[in-house]
Structures are given as C-alpha cells and as structure tokens.
C-alpha atoms as a PDB file:
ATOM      1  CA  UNK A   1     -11.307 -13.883   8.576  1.00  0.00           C
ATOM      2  CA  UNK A   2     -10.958 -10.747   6.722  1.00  0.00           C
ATOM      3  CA  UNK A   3      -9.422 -10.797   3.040  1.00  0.00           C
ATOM      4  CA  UNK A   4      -7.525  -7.832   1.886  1.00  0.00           C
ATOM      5  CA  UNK A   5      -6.688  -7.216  -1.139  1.00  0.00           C
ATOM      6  CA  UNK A   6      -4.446  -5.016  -3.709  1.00  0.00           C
ATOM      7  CA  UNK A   7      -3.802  -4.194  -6.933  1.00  0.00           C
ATOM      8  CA  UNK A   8      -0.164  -2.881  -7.332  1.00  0.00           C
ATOM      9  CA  UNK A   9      -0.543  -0.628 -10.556  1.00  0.00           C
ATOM     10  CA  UNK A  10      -3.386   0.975  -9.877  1.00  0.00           C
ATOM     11  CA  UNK A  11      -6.391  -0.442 -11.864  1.00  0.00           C
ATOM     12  CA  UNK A  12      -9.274  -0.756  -8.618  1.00  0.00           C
ATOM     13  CA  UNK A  13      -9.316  -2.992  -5.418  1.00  0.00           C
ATOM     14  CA  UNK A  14     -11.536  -2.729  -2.331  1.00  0.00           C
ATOM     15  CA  UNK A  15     -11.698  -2.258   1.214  1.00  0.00           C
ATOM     16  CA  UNK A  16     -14.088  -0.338   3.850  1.00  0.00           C
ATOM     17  CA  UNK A  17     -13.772   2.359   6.092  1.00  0.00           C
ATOM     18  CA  UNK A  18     -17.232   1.239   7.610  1.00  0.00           C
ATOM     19  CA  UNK A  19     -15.031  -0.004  10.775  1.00  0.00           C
ATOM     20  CA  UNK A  20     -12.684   2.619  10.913  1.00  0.00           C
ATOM     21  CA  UNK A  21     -15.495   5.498  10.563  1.00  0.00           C
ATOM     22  CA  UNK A  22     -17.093   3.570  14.019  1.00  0.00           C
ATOM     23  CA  UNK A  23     -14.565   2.698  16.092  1.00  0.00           C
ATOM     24  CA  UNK A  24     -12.175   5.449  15.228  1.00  0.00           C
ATOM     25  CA  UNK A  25     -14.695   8.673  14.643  1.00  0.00           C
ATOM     26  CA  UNK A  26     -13.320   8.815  10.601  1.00  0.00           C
ATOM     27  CA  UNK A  27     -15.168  11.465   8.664  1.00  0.00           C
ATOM     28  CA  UNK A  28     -18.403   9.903   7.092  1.00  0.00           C
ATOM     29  CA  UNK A  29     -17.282  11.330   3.770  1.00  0.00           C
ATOM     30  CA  UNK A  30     -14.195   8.519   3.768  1.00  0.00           C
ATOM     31  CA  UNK A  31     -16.502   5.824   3.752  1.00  0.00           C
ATOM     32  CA  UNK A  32     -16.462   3.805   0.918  1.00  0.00           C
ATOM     33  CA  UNK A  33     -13.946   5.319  -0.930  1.00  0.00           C
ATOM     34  CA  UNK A  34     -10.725   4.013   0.040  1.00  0.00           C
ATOM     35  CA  UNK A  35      -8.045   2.867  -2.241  1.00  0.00           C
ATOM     36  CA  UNK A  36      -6.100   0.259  -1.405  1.00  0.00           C
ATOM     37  CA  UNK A  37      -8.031  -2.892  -0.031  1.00  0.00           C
ATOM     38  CA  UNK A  38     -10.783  -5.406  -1.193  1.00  0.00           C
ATOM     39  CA  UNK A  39     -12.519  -7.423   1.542  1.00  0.00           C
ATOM     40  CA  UNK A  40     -14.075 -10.196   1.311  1.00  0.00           C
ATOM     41  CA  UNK A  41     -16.634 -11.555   4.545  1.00  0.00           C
ATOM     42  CA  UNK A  42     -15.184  -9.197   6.872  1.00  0.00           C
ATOM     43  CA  UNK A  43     -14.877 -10.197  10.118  1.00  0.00           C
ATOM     44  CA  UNK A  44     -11.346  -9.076  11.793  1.00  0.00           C
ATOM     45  CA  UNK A  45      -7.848  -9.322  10.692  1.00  0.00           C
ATOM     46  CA  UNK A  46      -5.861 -12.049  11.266  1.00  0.00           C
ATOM     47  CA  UNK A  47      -3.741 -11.967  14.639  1.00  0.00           C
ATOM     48  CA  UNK A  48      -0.268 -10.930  13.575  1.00  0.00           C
ATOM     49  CA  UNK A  49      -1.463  -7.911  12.586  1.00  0.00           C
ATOM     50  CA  UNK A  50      -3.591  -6.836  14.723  1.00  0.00           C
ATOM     51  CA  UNK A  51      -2.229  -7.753  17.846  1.00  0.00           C
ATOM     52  CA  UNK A  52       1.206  -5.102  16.141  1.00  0.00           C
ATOM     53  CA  UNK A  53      -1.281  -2.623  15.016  1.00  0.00           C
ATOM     54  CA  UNK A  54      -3.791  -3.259  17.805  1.00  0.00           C
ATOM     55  CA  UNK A  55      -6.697  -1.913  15.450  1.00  0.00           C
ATOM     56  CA  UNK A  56      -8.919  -4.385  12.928  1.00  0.00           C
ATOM     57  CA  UNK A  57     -10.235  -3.503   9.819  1.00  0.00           C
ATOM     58  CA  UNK A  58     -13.833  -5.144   8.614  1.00  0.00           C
ATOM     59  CA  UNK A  59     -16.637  -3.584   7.286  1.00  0.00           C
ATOM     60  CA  UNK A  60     -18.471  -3.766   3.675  1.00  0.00           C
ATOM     61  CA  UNK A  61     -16.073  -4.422   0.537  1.00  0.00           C
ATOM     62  CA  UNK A  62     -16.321  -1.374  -1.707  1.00  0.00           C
ATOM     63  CA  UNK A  63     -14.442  -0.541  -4.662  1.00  0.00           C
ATOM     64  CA  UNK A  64     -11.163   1.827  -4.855  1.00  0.00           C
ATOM     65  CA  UNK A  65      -9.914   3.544  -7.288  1.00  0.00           C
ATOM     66  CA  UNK A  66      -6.282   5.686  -7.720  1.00  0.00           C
ATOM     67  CA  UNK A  67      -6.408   9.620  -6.236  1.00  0.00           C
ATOM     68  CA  UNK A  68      -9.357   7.944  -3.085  1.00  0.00           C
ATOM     69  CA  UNK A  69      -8.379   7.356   0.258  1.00  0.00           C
ATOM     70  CA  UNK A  70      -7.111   4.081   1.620  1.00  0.00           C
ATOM     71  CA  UNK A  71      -5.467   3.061   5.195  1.00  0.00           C
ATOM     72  CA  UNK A  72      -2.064   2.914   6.295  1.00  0.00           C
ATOM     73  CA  UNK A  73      -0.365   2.200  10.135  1.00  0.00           C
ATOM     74  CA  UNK A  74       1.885   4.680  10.547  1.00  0.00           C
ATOM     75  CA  UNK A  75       3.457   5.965  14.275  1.00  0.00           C
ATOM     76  CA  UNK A  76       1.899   9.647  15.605  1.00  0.00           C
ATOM     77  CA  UNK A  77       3.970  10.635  18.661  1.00  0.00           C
ATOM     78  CA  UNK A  78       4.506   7.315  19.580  1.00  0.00           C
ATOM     79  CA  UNK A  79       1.254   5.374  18.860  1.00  0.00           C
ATOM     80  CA  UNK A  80       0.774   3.196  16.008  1.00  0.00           C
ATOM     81  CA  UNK A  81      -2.379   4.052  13.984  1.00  0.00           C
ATOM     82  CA  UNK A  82      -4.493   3.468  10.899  1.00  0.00           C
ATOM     83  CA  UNK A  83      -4.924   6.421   9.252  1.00  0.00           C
ATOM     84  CA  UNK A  84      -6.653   7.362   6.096  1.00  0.00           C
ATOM     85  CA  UNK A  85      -4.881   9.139   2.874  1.00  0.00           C
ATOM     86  CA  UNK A  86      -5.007   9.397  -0.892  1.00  0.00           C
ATOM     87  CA  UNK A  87      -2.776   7.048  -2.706  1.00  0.00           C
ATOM     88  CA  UNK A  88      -1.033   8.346  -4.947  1.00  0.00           C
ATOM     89  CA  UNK A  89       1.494  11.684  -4.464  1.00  0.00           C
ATOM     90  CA  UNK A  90       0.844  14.327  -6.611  1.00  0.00           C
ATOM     91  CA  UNK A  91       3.672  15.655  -8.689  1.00  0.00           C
ATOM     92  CA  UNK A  92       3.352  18.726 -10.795  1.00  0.00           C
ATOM     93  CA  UNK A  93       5.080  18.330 -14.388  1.00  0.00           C
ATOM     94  CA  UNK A  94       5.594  19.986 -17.316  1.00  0.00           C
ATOM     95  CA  UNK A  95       2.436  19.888 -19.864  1.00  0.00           C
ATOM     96  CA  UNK A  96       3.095  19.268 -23.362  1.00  0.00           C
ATOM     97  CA  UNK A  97       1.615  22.985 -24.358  1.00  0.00           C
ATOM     98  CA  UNK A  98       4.371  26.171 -23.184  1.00  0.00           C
ATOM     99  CA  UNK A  99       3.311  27.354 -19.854  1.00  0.00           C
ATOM    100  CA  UNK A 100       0.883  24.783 -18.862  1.00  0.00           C
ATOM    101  CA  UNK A 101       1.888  21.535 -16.015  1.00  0.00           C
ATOM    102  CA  UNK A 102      -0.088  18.707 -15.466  1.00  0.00           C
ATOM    103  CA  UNK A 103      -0.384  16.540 -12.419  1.00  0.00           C
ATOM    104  CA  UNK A 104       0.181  12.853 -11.879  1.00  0.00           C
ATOM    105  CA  UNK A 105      -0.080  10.935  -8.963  1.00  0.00           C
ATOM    106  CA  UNK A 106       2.613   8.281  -8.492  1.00  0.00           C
ATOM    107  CA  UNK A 107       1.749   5.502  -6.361  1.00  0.00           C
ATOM    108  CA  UNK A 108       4.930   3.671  -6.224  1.00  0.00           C
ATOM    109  CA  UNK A 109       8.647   4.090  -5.103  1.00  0.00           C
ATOM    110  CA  UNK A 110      11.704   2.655  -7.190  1.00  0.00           C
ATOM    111  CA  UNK A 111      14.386   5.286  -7.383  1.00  0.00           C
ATOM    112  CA  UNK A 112      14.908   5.628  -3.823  1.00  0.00           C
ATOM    113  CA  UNK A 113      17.983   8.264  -4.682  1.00  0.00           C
ATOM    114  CA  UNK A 114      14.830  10.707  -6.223  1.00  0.00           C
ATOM    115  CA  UNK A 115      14.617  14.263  -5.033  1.00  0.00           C
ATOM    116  CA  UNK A 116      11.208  13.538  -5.161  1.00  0.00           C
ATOM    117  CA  UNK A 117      11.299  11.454  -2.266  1.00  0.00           C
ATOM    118  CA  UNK A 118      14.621  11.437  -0.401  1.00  0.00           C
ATOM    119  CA  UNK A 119      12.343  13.727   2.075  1.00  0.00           C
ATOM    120  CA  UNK A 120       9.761  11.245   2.905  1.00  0.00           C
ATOM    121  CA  UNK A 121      12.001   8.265   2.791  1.00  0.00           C
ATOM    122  CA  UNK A 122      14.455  10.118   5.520  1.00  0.00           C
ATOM    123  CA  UNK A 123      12.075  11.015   8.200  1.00  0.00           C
ATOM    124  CA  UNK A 124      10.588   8.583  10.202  1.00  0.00           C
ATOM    125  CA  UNK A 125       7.342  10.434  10.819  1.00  0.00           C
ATOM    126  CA  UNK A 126       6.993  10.005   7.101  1.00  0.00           C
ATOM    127  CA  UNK A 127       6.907   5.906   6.817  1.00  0.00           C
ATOM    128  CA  UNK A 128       4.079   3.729   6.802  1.00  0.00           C
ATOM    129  CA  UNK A 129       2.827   0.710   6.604  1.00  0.00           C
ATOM    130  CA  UNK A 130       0.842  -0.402   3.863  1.00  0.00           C
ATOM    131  CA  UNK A 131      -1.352  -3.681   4.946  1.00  0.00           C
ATOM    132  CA  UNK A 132      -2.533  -6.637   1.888  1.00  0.00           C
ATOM    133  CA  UNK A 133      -2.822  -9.847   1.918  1.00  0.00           C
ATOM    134  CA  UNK A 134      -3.199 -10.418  -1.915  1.00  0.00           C
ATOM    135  CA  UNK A 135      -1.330  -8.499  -4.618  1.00  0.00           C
ATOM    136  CA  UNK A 136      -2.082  -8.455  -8.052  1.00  0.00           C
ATOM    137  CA  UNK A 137      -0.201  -7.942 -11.164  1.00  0.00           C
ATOM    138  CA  UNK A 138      -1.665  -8.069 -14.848  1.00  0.00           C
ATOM    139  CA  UNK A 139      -1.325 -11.554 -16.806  1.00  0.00           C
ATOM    140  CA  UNK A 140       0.432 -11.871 -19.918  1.00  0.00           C
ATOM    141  CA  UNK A 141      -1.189 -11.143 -23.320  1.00  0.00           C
ATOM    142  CA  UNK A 142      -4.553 -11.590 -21.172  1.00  0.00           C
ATOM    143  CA  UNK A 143      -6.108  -8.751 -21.696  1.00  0.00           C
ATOM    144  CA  UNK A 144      -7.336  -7.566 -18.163  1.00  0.00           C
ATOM    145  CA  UNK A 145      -7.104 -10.737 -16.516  1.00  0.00           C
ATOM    146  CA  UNK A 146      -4.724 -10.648 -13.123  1.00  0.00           C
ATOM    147  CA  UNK A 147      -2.811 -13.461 -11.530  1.00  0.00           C
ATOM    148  CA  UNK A 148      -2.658 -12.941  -7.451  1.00  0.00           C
ATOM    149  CA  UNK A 149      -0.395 -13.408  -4.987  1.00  0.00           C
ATOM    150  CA  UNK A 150       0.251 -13.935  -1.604  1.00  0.00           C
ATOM    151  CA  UNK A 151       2.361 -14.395   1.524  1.00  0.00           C
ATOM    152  CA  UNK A 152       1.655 -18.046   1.990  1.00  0.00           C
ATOM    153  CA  UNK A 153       1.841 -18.000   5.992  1.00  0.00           C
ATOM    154  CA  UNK A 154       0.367 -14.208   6.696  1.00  0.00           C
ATOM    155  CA  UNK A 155      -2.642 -13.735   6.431  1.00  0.00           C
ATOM    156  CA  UNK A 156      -1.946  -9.995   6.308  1.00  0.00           C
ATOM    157  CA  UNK A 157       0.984  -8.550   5.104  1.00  0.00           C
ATOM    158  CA  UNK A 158       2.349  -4.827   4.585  1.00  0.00           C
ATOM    159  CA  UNK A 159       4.337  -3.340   2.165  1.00  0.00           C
ATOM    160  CA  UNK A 160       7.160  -0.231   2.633  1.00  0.00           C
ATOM    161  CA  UNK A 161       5.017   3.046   2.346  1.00  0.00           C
ATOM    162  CA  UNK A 162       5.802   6.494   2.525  1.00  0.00           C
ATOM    163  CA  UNK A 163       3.599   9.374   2.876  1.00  0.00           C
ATOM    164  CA  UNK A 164       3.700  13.179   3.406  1.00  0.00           C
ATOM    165  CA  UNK A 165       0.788  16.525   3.682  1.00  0.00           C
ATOM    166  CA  UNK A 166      -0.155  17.667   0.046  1.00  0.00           C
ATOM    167  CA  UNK A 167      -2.309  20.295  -1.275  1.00  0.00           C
ATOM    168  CA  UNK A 168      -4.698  17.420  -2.001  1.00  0.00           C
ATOM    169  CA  UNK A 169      -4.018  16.562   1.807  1.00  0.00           C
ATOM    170  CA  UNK A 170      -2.720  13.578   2.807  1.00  0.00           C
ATOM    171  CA  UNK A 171      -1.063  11.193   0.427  1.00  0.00           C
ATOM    172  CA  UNK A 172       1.295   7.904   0.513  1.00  0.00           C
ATOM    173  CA  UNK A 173       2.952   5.212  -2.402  1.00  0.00           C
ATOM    174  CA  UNK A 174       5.067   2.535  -1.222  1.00  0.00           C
ATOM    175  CA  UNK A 175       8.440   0.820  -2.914  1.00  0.00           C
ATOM    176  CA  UNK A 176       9.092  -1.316  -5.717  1.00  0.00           C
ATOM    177  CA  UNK A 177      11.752  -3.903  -6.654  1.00  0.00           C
ATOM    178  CA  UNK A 178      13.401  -6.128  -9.086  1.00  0.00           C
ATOM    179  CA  UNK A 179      10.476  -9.035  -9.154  1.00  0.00           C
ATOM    180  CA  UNK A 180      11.621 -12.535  -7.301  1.00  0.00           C
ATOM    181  CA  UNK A 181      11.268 -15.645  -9.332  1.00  0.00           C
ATOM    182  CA  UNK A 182       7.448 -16.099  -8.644  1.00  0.00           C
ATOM    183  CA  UNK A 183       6.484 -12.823 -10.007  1.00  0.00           C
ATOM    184  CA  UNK A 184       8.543 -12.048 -12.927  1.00  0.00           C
ATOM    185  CA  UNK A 185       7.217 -14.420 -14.901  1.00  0.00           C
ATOM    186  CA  UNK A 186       4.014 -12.725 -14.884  1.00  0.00           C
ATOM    187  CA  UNK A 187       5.645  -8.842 -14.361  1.00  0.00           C
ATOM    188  CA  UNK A 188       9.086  -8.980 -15.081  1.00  0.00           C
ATOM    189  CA  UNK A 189       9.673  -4.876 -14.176  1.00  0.00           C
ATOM    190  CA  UNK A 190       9.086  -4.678 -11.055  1.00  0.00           C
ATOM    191  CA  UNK A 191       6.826  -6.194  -7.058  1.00  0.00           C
ATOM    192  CA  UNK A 192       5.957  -4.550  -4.330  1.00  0.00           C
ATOM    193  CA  UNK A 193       8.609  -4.357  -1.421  1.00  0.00           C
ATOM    194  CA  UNK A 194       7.041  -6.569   1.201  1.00  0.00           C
ATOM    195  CA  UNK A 195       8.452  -6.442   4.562  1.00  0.00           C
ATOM    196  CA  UNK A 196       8.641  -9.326   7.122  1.00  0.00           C
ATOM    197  CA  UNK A 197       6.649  -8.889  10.400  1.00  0.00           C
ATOM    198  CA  UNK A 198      10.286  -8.173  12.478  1.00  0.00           C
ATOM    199  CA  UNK A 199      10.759  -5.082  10.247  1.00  0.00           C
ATOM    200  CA  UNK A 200       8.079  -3.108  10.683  1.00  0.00           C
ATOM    201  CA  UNK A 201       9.164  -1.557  13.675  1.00  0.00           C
ATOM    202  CA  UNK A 202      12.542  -0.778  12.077  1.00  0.00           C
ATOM    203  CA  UNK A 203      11.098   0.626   8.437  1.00  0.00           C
ATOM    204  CA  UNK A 204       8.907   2.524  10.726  1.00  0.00           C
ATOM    205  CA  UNK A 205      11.827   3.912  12.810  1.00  0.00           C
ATOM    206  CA  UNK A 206      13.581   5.266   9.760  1.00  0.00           C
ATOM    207  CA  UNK A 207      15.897   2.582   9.025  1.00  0.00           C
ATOM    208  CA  UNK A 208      17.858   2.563   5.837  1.00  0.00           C
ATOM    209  CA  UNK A 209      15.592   2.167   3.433  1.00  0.00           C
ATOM    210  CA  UNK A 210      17.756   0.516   0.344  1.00  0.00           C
ATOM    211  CA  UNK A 211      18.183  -2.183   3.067  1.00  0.00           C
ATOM    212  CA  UNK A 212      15.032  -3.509   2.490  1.00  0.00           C
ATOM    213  CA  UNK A 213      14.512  -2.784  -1.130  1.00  0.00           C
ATOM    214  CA  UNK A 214      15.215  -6.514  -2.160  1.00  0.00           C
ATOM    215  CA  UNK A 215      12.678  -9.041  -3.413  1.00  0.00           C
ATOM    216  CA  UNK A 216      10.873 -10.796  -0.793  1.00  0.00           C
ATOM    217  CA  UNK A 217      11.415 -14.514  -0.599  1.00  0.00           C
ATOM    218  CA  UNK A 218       9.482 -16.216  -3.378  1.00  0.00           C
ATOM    219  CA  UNK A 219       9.475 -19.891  -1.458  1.00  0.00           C
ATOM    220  CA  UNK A 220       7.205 -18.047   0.966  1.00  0.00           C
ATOM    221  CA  UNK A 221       4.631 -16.824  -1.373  1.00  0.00           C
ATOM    222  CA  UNK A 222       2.548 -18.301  -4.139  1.00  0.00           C
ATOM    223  CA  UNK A 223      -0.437 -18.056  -6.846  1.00  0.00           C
ATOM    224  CA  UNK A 224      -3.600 -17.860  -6.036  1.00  0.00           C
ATOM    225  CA  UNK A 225      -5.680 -20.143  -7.789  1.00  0.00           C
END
C-alpha cells in the first residue's frame, strides 16, 4: 500500500515520478524531483482514489523540496489526470532596494477574496486536486520535530488546489483554514482544506470555493504515532 506524504509549510517531503515517467511518457528530467509526496514501499494507491482518478502513483521515495515539481489530478477537456507542476506560484514583489522586486513562491491559499487568485479560484480548468495521506505541521517549542496527521479512514486524501501557466511554467498551492480542534493545538494559524471524496467532482467543477473553506472534521482524523 503506498504511503503519501506532505508537509504543509514547505520544509521537504517525498514522492516519485518513477511511475508516472513509465506509464504516462513524463519527461525523464521530472523524475525525482517532485514536491509534494513521500512514499513509503510503494506499491499502488489505495482504491478510493484510484478507482476516481483511475491512475496509481508508486515508484522510489525521493525527497521534495519548495519551487520542484509534484502531482496533482486535475480535469483536461474532460479527463481526469495527474499532471506534474511546481508548487509554489510565483509572485513578483517589491524588493527592499528602489527599483529592484523579488520573487516568492506561495504555496498556500487563505484569502480567497485576493486579486492574486480570484482568477484561478473562478475557473474550473484552474482547480486541482492535491492527493496526501499524511500532513505535517511543526511541533511546539521542538525545534524541527513534526507531529503528523491523517484522515483516519482514507488512505489517500486530497486537498483544494489551484493552479495556473507561469513563466516558471506550470505551478499550483492549495487552501488553508482556521485549524479544527486536532490541529490547533499543535498549529493554531492555520490546516490544509481537505475535501471529502463526494467533493471532488464539485471543487473540480468550479463550485464555490468559500463553501468548502471550513475545517475538516477532526473526529475523522488523528496523530500519527
């Protein structure tokens, strides 16, 4: 059973495009050097989501790091697909000298009123899916020790992403929200917005997207020890 993982702010996590490069003719240069999975004994995904995205992912884990490519489903006239895509959109900003801008690239959504994004978040050719099935935020006065956490009864799991064509090519983040009881404790700003298997289809079709901006429910996730 394959093990994704993700880290939500950015530090490293793993995955492989070892699969995707075979199965689904990915240029070689993507291999191992996507951003937003870590698996573990890769085999295939569980059912759920791969009998909605009809693809698996497994391979060799290799690390990921913010600004490399990782793999979202997303629809392309019609068809749902993995694709591969930096995470993280660039935005261009004012640099601290007169004259000069700097670059960051923002791999998360919260203000969904932005200018930034109202563009992605209205189209529906611009949603994605962004699969995990562990999350991680930092622990406490821990120094760089995490505390994980899943969706008790999926396996795999996917969070709201959006996405759009950059100069840097391809790029995607996906929402945040006020934490639920589980994770505040340990992050108290902010989760991931997770979405439950019967709204894919609808985040992907362009649905309202404060709709599903809320915490998902903590009673159906917990720690991983």
């Amino acid at each position: 059973m394959n093990r994704l993982f993700i880290t939500t702010y950015g530090k490293y996590c793993r995955t492989s495009l070892a699969s995707l490069q075979r199965y689904y003719r990915l240029p070689r240069p993507w291999i191992g050097a996507c951003l937003v999975f870590r698996s573990d004994q890769m085999m295939m995904v569980c059912l759920t989501w791969q009998e909605y995205i009809a693809w698996d992912l497994d391979g060799t884990a290799t690390d990921m790091w913010p600004r490399r490519q990782g793999v979202v489903g997303r629809l392309h006239e019609g068809e749902k697909i993995l694709d591969a895509m930096q995470w993280g959109v660039p935005l261009k900003m004012k640099g601290k000298r007169p004259g000069t801008t700097v670059t960051k690239r923002i791999t998360n959504v919260r203000n969904l009123k932005s200018s930034f994004w109202r563009s992605m978040l209205t189209k529906p050719e611009n949603r994605c899916l962004v699969p995990f099935s562990q999350f991680a935020e930092p622990k406490p006065r821990a120094g760089r020790e995490e505390v994980w956490f899943t969706v008790t009864e999926e396996p795999t799991s996917a969070f709201a992403g959006i996405w759009r064509e950059t100069d840097e090519g391809n790029a995607y983040a996906f929402l945040t929200c006020e934490p639920n009881p589980i994770v505040k404790p340990i992050h108290p700003k902010a989760m991931p917005v997770i979405l439950q298997p019967d709204d894919y289809d609808h985040w992907l079709a362009g649905d309202d997207a404060e709709q599903f901006q809320s915490p998902f429910p903590s009673q159906l996730m917990s720690i991983v020890e």
